[in-house]
Protein backbone atom coordinates (compact mmCIF):
# COMPACT_ATOMS: atom_id res chain seq x y z
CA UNK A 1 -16.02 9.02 -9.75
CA UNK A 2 -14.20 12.23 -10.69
CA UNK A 3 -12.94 13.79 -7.03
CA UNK A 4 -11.13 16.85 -6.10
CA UNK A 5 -7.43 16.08 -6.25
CA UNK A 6 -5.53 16.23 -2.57
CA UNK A 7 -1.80 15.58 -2.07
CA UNK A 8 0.70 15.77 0.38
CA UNK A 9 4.31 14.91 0.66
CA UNK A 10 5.85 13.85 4.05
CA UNK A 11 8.79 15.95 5.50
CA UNK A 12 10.09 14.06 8.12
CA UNK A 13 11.17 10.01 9.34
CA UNK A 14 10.33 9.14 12.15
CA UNK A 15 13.38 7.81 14.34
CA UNK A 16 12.39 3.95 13.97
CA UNK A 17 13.59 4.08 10.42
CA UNK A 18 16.25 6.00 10.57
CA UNK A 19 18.17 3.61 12.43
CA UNK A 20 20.25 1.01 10.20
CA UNK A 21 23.29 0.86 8.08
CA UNK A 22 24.61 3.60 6.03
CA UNK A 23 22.83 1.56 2.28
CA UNK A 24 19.59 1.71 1.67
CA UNK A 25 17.66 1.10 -1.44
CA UNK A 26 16.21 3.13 -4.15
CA UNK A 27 12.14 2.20 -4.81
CA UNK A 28 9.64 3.75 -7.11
CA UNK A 29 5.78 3.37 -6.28
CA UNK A 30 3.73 4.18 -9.29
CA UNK A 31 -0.01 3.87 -7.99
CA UNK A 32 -3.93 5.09 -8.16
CA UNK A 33 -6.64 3.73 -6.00
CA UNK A 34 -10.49 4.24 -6.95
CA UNK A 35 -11.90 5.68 -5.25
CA UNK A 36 -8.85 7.32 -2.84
CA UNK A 37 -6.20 6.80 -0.47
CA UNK A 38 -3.55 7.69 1.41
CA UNK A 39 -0.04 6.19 1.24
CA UNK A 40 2.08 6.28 4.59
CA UNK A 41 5.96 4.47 5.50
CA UNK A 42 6.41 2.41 8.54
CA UNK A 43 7.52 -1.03 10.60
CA UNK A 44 5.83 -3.95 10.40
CA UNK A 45 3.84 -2.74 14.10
CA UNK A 46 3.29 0.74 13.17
CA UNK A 47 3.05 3.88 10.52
CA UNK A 48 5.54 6.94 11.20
CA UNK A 49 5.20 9.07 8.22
CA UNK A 50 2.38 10.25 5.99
CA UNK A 51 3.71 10.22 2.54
CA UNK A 52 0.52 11.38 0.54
CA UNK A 53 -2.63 11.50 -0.57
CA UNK A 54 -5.14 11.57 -3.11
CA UNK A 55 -8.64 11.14 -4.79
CA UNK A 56 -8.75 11.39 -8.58
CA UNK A 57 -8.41 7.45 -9.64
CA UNK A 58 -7.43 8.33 -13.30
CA UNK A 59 -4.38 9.87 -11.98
CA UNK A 60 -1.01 8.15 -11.47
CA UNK A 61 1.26 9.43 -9.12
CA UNK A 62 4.98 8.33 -8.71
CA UNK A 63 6.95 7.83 -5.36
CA UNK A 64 10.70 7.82 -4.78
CA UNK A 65 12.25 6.57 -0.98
CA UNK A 66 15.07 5.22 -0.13
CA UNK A 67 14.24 2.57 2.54
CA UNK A 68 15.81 0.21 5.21
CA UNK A 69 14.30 -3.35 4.56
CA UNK A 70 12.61 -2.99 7.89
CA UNK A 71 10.27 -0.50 6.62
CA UNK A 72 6.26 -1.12 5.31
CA UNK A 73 4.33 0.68 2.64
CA UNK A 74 0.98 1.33 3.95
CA UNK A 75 -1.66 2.31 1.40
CA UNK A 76 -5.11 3.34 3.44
CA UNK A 77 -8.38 3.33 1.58
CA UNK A 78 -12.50 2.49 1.84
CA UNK A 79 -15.26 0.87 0.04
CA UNK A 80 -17.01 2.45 -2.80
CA UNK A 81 -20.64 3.23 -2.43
CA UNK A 82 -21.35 1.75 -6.14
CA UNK A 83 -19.88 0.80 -9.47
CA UNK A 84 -16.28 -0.09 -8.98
CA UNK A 85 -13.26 -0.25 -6.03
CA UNK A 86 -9.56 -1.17 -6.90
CA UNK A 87 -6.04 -0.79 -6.33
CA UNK A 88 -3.87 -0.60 -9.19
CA UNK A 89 0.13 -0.08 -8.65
CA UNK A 90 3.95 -0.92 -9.52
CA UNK A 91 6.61 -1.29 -7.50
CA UNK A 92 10.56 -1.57 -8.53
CA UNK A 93 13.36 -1.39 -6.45
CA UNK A 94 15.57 0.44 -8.82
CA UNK A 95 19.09 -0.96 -6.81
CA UNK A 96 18.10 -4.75 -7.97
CA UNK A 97 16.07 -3.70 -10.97
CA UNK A 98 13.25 -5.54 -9.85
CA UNK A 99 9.29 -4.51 -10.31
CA UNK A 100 6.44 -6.26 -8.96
CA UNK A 101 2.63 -5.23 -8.85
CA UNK A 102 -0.47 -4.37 -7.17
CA UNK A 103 -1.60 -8.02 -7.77
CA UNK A 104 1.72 -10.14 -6.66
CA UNK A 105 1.31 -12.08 -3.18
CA UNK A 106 3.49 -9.92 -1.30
CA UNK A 107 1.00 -7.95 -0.68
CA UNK A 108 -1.97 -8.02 2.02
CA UNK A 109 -4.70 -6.57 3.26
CA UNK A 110 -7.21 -6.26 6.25
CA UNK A 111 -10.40 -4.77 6.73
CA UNK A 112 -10.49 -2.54 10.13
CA UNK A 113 -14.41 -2.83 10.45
CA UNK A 114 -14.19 0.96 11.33
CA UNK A 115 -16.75 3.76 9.72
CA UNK A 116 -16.08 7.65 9.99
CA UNK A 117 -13.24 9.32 8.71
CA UNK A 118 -10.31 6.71 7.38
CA UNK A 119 -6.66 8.38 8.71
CA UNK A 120 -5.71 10.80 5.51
CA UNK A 121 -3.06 12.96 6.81
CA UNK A 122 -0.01 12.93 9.20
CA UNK A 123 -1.62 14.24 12.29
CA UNK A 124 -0.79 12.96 15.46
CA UNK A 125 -4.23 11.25 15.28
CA UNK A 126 -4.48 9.42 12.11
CA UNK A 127 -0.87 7.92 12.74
CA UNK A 128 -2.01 6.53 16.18
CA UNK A 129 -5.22 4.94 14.96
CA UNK A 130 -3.49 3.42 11.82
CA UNK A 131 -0.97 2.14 13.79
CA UNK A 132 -3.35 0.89 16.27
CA UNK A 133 -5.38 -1.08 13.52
CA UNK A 134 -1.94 -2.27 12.41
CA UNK A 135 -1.52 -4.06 15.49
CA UNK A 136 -4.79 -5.17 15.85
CA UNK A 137 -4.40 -6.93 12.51
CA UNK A 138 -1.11 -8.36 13.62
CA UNK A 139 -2.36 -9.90 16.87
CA UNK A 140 -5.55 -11.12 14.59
CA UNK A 141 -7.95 -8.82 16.51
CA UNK A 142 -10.30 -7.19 13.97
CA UNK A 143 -13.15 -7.57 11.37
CA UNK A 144 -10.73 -9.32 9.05
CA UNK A 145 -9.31 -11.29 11.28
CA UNK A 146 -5.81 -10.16 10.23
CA UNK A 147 -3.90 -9.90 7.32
CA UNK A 148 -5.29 -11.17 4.50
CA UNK A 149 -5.49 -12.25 0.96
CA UNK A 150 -7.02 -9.95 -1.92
CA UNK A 151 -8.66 -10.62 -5.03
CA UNK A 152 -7.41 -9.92 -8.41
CA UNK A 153 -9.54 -8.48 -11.25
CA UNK A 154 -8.59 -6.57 -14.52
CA UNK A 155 -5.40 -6.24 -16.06
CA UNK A 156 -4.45 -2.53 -16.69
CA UNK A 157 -4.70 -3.61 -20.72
CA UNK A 158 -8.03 -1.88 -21.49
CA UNK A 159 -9.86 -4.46 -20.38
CA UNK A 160 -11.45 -3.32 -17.50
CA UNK A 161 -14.05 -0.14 -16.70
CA UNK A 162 -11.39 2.00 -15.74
CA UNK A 163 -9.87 1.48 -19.05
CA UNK A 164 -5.65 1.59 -19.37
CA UNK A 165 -4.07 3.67 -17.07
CA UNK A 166 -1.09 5.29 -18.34
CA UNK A 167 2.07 5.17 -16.24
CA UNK A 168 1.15 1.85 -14.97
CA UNK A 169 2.20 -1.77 -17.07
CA UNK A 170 -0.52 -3.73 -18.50
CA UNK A 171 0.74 -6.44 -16.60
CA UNK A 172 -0.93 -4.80 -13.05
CA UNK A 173 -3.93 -6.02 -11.70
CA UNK A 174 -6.68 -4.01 -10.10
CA UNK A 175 -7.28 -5.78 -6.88
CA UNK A 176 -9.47 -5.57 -3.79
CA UNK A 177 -10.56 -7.39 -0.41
CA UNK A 178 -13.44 -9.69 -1.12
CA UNK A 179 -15.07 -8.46 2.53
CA UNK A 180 -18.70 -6.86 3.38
CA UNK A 181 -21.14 -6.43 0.20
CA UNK A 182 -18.30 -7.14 -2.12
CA UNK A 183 -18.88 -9.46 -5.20
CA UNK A 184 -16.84 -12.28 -3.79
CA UNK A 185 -15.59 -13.35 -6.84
CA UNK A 186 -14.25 -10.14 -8.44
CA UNK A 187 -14.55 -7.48 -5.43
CA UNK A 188 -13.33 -4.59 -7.50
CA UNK A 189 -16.89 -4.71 -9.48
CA UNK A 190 -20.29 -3.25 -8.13
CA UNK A 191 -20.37 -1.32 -5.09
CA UNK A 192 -19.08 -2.93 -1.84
CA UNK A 193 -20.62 -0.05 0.54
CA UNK A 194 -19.30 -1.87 3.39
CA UNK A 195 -19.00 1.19 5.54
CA UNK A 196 -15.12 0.74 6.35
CA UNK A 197 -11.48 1.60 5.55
CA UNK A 198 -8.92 -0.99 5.06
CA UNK A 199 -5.14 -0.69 4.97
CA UNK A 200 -3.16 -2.62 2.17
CA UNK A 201 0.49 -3.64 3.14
CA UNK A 202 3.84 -4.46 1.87
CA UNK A 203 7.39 -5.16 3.59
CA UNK A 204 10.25 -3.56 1.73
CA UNK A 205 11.77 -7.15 2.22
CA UNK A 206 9.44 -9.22 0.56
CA UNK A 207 10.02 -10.97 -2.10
CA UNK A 208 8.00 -14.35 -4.02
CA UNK A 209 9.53 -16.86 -1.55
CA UNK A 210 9.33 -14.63 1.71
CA UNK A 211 6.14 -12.16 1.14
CA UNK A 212 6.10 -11.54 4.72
CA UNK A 213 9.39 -11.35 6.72
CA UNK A 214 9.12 -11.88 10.31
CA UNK A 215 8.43 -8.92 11.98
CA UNK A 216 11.28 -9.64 14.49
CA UNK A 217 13.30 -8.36 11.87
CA UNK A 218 14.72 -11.72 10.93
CA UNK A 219 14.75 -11.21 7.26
CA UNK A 220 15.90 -13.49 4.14
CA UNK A 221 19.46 -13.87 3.33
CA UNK A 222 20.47 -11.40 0.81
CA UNK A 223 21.22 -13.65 -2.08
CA UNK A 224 17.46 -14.32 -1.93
CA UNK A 225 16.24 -10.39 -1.54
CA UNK A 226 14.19 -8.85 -4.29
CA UNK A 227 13.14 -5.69 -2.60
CA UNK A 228 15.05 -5.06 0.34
CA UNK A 229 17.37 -2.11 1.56
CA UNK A 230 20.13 -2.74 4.15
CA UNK A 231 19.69 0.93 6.22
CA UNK A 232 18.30 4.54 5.33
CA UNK A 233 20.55 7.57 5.14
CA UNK A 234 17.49 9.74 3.87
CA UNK A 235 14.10 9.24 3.99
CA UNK A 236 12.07 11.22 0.81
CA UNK A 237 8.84 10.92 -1.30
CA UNK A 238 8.33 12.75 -4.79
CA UNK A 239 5.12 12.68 -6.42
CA UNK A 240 5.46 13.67 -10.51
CA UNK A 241 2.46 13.69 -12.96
C-alpha cells in the first residue's frame, strides 16, 4: 500500500468564499486516507479550490484555513482493489476549541458511480466534474442516491491493520461507504474494487444538532455553533509533517 507521495497546496479562493464578514474562523484538518485523496474547499453546490493531495496512507498531513461558515471540506477518494480502504481524520476549530472526527455524523458521503481518473488537482477540469457530482448528489441523482451515511470501523488505538497513526487521537475512527463489493458491515476491511471515486463532505457549520445546514445558507444560531466562521478575510492551507 506504500505509494509515491504527491502534494499540492492551493493559491487562490475562489470569489464565492471570499464574500462575508470581516471574522472568520481558525480550523485545523489533521487527516490520511488509504489508499489516497485529494482535499478541496467549497459551498455546499460546488468546489472552488484544490487544497491538496496525496497517496502515502501512513502519513498525516495538517491543514490550516480560515473559513466563512458557508464553506465545505471536500475530501475526494476511490475504492481499494484489496485488503483495506479508510478515512481517518480530526478536525478542531481552534476559535471555539472544538475537535471532532473522521467518524462523527457531520460528516457524509456519496458514491459518484464514475471509473477513470477521480479529480486530483485544481484544473479547470477536475473542479467542474467534482462540482458537477456535487450537485448531482444534492438533487439525489447518482449511484448513491445522494448524500449518505458511512460506516465506522477501527479506532486509531492500535487496533486496527493500519496500526496507530501518529498525529491523529485514538479517539478517530477509520470509516468508509458501505457501497459496491464492500463488506457491508465494516467497509474499510477487504477490498471493495468497486471501480469508483466518492467524495466525503463536511459544512464548516455543522455541528451534533445541525450536521447539515441548509444550503440556502440559513445556518444555526450562533449560541448553538461548534464549527462555524462568520466571513473569510484570507483563505490559506499549510500542510506540516
Amino acid at each position: 500500500m506504500n505509494k509515491l507521495k504527491q502534494i499540492g497546496i492551493a493559491c487562490a479562493i475562489a470569489a464565492g468564499l471570499v464574500a462575508g464578514s470581516a471574522q472568520a474562523d481558525l480550523i485545523e484538518v489533521k487527516m490520511t486516507v488509504d489508499n489516497s485523496y485529494a482535499l478541496f474547499v467549497g459551498n455546499a453546490n460546488g468546489a472552488t479550490t484544490f487544497v491538496g493531495a496525496d497517496n502515502n496512507w501512513m502519513n498525516v498531513e495538517t491543514y490550516n484555513f480560515n473559513l466563512a461558515s458557508s464553506a465545505y471540506l471536500y475530501v475526494v477518494t476511490a475504492s481499494d482493489r484489496q485488503t483495506a480502504q479508510g478515512f481517518l481524520g480530526q478536525f478542531t476549530n481552534q476559535t471555539n476549541n472544538y475537535t471532532f472526527y473522521s467518524h462523527d455524523p457531520q460528516w457524509q458521503v456519496m458514491a459518484t458511480g464514475l471509473g477513470g481518473a477521480a479529480p486530483y488537482s485544481g484544473s479547470t477540469a477536475d473542479l467542474s466534474l467534482l462540482s458537477t457530482e456535487i450537485q448531482n448528489a444534492n438533487a439525489n441523482n447518482n449511484a448513491s442516491q445522494g448524500w449518505q451515511n458511512f460506516t465506522a470501523g477501527a479506532y486509531n488505538d492500535g487496533s486496527g491493520i493500519w496500526g496507530q497513526i501518529s498525529g491523529i487521537d485514538a479517539a478517530a475512527r477509520w470509516v468508509w461507504y458501505a457501497g459496491g463489493n464492500c463488506n457491508a458491515a465494516n467497509p474499510t476491511m477487504g477490498g471493495c474494487d468497486a471501480g469508483e471515486w466518492l467524495v466525503f463532505r463536511i459544512a464548516v457549520a455543522a455541528t451534533p444538532d445541525d450536521p447539515t445546514p441548509d444550503p440556502q445558507g440559513h445556518l444555526p444560531e450562533p449560541a448553538s455553533l461548534a464549527l462555524a466562521g462568520l466571513g473569510l478575510l484570507a483563505a490559506a492551507a499549510s500542510r506540516r509533517r
